[in-house]
Protein backbone atom coordinates (compact mmCIF):
# COMPACT_ATOMS: atom_id res chain seq x y z
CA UNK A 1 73.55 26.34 -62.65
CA UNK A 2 70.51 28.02 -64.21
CA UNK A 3 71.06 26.45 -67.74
CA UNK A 4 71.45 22.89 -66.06
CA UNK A 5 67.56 23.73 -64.32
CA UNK A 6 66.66 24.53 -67.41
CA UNK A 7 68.15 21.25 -69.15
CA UNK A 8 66.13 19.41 -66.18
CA UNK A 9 63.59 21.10 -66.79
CA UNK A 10 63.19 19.91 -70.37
CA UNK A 11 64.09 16.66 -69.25
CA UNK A 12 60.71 16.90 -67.00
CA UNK A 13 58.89 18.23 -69.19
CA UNK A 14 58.95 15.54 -72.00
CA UNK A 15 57.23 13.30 -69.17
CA UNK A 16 54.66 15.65 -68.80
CA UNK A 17 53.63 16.95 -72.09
CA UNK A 18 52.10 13.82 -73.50
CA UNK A 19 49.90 12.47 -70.27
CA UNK A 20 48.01 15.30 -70.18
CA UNK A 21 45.81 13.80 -73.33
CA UNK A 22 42.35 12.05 -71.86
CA UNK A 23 42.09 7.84 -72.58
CA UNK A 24 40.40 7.11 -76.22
CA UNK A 25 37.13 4.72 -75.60
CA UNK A 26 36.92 4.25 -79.26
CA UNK A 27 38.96 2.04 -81.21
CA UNK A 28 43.11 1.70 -81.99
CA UNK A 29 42.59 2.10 -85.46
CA UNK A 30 42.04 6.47 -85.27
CA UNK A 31 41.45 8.37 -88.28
CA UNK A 32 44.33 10.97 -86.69
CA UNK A 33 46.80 8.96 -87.92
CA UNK A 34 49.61 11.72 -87.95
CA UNK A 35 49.96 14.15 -85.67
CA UNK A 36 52.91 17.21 -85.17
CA UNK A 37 53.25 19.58 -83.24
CA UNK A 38 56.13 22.52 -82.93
CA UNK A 39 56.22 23.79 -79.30
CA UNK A 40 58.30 27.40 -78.12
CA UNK A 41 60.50 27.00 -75.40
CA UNK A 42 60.58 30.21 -73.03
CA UNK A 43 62.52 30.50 -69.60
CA UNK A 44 61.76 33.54 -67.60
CA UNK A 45 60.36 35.18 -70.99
CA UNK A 46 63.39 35.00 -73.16
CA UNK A 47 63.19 32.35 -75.89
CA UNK A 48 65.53 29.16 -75.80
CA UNK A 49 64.78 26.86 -78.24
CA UNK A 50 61.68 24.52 -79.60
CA UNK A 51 60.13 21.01 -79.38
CA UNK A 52 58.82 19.44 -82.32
CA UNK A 53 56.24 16.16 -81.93
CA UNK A 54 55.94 13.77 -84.85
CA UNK A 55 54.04 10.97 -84.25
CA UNK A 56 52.09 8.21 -86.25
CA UNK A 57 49.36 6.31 -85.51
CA UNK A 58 48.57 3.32 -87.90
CA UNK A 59 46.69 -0.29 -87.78
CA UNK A 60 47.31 -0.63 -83.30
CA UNK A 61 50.49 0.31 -83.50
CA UNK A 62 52.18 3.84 -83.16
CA UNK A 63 55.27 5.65 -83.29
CA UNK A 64 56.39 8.99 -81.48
CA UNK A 65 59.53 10.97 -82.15
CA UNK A 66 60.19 14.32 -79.63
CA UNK A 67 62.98 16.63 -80.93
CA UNK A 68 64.19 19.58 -78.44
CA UNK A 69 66.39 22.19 -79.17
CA UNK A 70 68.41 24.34 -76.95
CA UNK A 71 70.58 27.38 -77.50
CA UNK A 72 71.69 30.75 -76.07
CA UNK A 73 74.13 33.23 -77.82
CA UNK A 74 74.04 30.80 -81.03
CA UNK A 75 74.95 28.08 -79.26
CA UNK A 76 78.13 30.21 -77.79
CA UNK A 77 77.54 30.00 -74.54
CA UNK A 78 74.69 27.09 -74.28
CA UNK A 79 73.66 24.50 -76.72
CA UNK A 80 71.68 21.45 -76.02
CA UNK A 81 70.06 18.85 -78.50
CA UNK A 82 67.76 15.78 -77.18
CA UNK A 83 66.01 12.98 -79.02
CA UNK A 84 62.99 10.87 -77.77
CA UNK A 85 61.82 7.81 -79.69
CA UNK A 86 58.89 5.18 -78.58
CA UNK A 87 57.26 2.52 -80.20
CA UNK A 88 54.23 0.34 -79.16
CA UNK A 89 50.59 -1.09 -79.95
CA UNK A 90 47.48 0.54 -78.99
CA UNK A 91 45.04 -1.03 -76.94
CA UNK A 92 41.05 -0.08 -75.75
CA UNK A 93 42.93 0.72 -72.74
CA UNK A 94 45.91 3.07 -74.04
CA UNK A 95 49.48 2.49 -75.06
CA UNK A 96 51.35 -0.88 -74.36
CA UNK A 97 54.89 0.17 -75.05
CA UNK A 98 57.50 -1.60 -76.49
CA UNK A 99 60.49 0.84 -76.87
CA UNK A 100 61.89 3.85 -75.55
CA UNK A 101 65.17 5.67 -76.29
CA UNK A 102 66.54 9.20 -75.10
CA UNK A 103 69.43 10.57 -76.37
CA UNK A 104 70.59 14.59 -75.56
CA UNK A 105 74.19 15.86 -76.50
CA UNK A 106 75.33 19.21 -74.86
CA UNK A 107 78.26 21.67 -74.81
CA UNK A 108 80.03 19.51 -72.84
CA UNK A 109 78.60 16.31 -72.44
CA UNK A 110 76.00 13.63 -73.96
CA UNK A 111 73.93 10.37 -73.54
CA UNK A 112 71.83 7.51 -74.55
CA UNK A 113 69.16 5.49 -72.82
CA UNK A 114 67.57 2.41 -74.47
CA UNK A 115 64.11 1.15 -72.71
CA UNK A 116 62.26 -2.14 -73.38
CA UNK A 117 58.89 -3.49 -71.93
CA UNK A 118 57.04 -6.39 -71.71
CA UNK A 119 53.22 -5.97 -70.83
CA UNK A 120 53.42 -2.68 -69.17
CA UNK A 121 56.34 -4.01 -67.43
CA UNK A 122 59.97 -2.71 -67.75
CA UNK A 123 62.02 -5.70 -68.81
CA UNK A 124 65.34 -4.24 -69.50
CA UNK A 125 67.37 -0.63 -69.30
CA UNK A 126 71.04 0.35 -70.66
CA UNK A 127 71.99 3.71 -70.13
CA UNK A 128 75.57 5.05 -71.28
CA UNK A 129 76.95 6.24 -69.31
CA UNK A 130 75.74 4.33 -66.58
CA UNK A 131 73.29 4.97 -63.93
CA UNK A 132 75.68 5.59 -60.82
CA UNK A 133 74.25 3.48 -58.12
CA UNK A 134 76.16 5.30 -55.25
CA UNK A 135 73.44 5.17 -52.65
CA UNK A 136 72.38 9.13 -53.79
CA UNK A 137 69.42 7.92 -55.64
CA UNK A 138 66.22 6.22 -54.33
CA UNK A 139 66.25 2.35 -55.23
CA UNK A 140 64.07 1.51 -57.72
CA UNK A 141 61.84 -1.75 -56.75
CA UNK A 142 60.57 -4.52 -59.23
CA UNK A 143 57.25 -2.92 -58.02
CA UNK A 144 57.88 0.69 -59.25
CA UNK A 145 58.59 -0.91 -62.88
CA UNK A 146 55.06 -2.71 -62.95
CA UNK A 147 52.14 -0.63 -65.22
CA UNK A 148 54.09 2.48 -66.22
CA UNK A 149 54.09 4.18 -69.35
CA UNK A 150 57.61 6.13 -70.64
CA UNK A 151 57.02 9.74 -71.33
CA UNK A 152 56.26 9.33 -75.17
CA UNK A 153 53.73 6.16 -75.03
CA UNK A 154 51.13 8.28 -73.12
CA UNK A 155 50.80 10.45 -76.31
CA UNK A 156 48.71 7.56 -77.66
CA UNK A 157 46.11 8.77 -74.66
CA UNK A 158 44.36 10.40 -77.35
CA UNK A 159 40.74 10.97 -76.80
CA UNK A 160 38.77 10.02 -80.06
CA UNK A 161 35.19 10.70 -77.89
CA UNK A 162 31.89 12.33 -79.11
CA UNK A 163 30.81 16.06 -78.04
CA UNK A 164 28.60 14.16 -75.16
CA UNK A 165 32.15 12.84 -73.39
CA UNK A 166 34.07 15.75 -74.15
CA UNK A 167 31.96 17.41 -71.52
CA UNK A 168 33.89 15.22 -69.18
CA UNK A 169 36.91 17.05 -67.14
CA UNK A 170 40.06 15.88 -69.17
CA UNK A 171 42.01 17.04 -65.81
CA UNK A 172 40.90 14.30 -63.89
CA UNK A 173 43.97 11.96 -63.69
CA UNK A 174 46.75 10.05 -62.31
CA UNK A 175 49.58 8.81 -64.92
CA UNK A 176 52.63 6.54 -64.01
CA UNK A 177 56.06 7.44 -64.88
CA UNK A 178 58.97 5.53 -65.75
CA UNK A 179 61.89 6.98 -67.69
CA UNK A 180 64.67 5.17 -67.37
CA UNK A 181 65.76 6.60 -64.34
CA UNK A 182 63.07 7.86 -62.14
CA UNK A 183 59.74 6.86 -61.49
CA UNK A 184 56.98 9.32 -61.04
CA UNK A 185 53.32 9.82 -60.68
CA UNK A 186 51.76 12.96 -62.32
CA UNK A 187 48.30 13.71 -60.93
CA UNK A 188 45.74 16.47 -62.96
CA UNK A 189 42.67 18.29 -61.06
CA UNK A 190 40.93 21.03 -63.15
CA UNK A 191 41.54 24.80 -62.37
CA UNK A 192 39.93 26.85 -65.03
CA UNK A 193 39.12 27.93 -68.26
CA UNK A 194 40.69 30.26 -70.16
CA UNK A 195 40.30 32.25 -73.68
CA UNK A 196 43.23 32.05 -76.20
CA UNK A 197 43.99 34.21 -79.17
CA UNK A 198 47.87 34.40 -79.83
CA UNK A 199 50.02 35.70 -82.53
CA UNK A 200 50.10 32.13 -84.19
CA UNK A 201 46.57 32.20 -85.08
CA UNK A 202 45.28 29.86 -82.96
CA UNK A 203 42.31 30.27 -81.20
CA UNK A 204 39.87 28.88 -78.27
CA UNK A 205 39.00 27.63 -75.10
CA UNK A 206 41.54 26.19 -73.07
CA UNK A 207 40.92 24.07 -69.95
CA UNK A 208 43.95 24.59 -67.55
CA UNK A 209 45.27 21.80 -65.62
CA UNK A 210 46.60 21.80 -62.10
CA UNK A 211 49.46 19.21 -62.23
CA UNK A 212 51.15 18.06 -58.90
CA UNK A 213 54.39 15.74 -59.10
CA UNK A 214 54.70 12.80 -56.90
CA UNK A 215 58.75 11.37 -56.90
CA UNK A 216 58.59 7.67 -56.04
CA UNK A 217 61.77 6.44 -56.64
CA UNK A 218 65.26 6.87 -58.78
CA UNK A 219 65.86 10.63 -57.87
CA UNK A 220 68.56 11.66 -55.90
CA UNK A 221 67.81 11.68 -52.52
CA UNK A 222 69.32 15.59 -52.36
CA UNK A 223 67.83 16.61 -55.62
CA UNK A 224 66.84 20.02 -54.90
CA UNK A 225 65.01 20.65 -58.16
CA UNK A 226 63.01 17.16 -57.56
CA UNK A 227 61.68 18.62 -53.81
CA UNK A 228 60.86 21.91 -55.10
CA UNK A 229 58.40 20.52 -58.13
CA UNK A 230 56.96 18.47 -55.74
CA UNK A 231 56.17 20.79 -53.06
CA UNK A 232 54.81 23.22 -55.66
CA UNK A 233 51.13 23.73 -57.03
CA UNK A 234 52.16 25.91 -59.73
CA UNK A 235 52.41 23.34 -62.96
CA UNK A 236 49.95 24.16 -64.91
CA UNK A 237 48.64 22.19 -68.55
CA UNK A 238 46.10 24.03 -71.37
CA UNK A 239 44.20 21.63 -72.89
CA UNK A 240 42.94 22.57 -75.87
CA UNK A 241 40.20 20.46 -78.34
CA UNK A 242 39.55 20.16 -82.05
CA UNK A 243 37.42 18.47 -84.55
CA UNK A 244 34.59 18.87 -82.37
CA UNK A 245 36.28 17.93 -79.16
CA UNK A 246 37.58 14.11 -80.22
CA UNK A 247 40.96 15.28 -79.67
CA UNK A 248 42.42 16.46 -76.62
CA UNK A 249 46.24 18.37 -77.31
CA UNK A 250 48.15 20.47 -74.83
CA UNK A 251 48.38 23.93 -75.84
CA UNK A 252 50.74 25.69 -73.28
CA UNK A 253 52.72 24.17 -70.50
CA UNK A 254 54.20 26.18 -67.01
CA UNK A 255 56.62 24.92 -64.84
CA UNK A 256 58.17 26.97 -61.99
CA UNK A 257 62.13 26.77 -60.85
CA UNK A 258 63.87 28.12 -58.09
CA UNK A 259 64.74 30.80 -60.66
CA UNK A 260 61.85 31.71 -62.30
CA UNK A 261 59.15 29.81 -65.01
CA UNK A 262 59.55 27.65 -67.76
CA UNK A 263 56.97 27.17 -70.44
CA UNK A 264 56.22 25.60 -74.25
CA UNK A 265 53.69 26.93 -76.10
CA UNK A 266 52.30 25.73 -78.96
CA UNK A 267 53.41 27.80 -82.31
CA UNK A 268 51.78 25.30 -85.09
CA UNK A 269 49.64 22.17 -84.80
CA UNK A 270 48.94 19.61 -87.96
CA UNK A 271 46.83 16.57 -87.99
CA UNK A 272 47.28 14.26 -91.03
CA UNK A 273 48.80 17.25 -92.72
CA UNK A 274 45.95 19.79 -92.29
CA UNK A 275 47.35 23.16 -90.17
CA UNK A 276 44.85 23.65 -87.28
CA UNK A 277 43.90 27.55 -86.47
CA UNK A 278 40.89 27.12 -84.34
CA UNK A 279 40.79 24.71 -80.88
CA UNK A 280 37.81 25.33 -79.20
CA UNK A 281 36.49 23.03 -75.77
CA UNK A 282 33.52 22.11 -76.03
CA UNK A 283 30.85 23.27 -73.45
């Protein structure tokens, strides 16, 4: 039971890490045209596995690929494997998404999940295997499908703003969910800042998040892992700034279970191929 939490967990977490970046108000065509990102993944303290970020950012358009990795004993007793792929155009406003896919295959099972839109709109899903539509989950209205993002488009949220509006509280937010199978609203308020100076090298003032989640629709009605994140006030986001506070990344992410916390930390950061060391928000 734990390791399918923490599988859910992961699953919850891809919505989560990319929303967290603040709306550019400059133009599509960024001079961060690649960014990666390696992420640890920690349950309870003991290390599980890693998510790597590549994404591209050329000319409007972008492209984000998510890789996570699961495995305890060496894969003996647990191993888990899940691909995330989205494609889109940038607008003044933030991502208009074309395509999303998820794929994860595990000890014992796997599965695939194509997404297409159409002006912020979902026009079509095909999930194998299929979504059961037993009456467990919440129906999912024409309505819930209108101006969502998937997980990965948000990433394009960048925030390409001058040292003036980084000033502004990043926290301050309410995102739109839609992936595949559940729709979702994520909603920031600031908590804090903190000082970071791991083992990594990396280095900073980090601006931690409070992150409540709102289930609208597509969950099961009896999901018990679904009621307990959204009854809690525990999620918690880092954001972290560099080159003089135009970018906005997420530097560690906590997420409570019924049997204890799951986090990803950042363990290396590149932007068009440069290794960053210091982050730093900017006062």
């Amino acid at each position: 039971m734990m390791y399918r939490v923490c599988v859910a967990f992961i699953v919850f977490i891809l919505g989560i890490t990319p929303v967290i970046l603040p709306t550019s108000s400059a133009s599509a065509d960024s001079k961060f045209s690649q960014i990666d990102a390696v992420y640890s993944i920690k349950f309870n303290g003991f290390p599980l596995g890693k998510f790597e970020l590549k994404s591209n950012l050329s000319r409007g358009a972008y492209s984000m690929i998510g890789t996570t990795k699961l495995s305890v004993l060496s894969g003996i007793l647990f191993e888990w494997t899940g691909t995330t792929h989205s494609v889109g155009k940038i607008s003044k406003t933030g991502p208009i998404p074309a395509s999303f896919s998820f794929d994860f295959r595990s000890s014992d099972r796997s599965e695939n999940l194509q997404m297409q839109f159409k002006r912020n709109r979902v026009k079509s899903v095909v999930a194998n295997p299929p979504v059961q539509n037993d009456g467990m989950r919440i129906p999912v209205s024409k309505r819930d499908l209108r101006n969502v993002v998937d997980p990965m488009s948000a990433l394009v949220l960048i925030a390409l703003q001058g040292k003036k509006s980084a000033k502004h509280n990043p926290c301050n937010r309410r995102i739109p969910i839609f992936d595949g199978k559940e729709r979702f609203d994520l909603v920031m308020s600031y908590k804090k800042n903190v000082q970071v100076d791991d083992l990594n090298g990396l280095k900073g003032t980090a601006v931690v998040c409070r992150v409540k989640y709102f289930p609208i629709s597509g969950h099961e009605r009896n999901n018990q892992l679904a009621a307990f994140l959204s009854q809690s006030d525990k999620i918690q986001i880092w954001l972290m700034s560099v080159n003089e506070g135009q970018l906005h990344v997420p530097y560690h992410i906590k997420v409570p279970t019924p049997f204890g916390f799951a986090t990803l930390t950042t363990k290396t950061l590149n932007i068009n191929g440069t290794k960053q060391n210091r982050l730093a928000w900017i006062d």
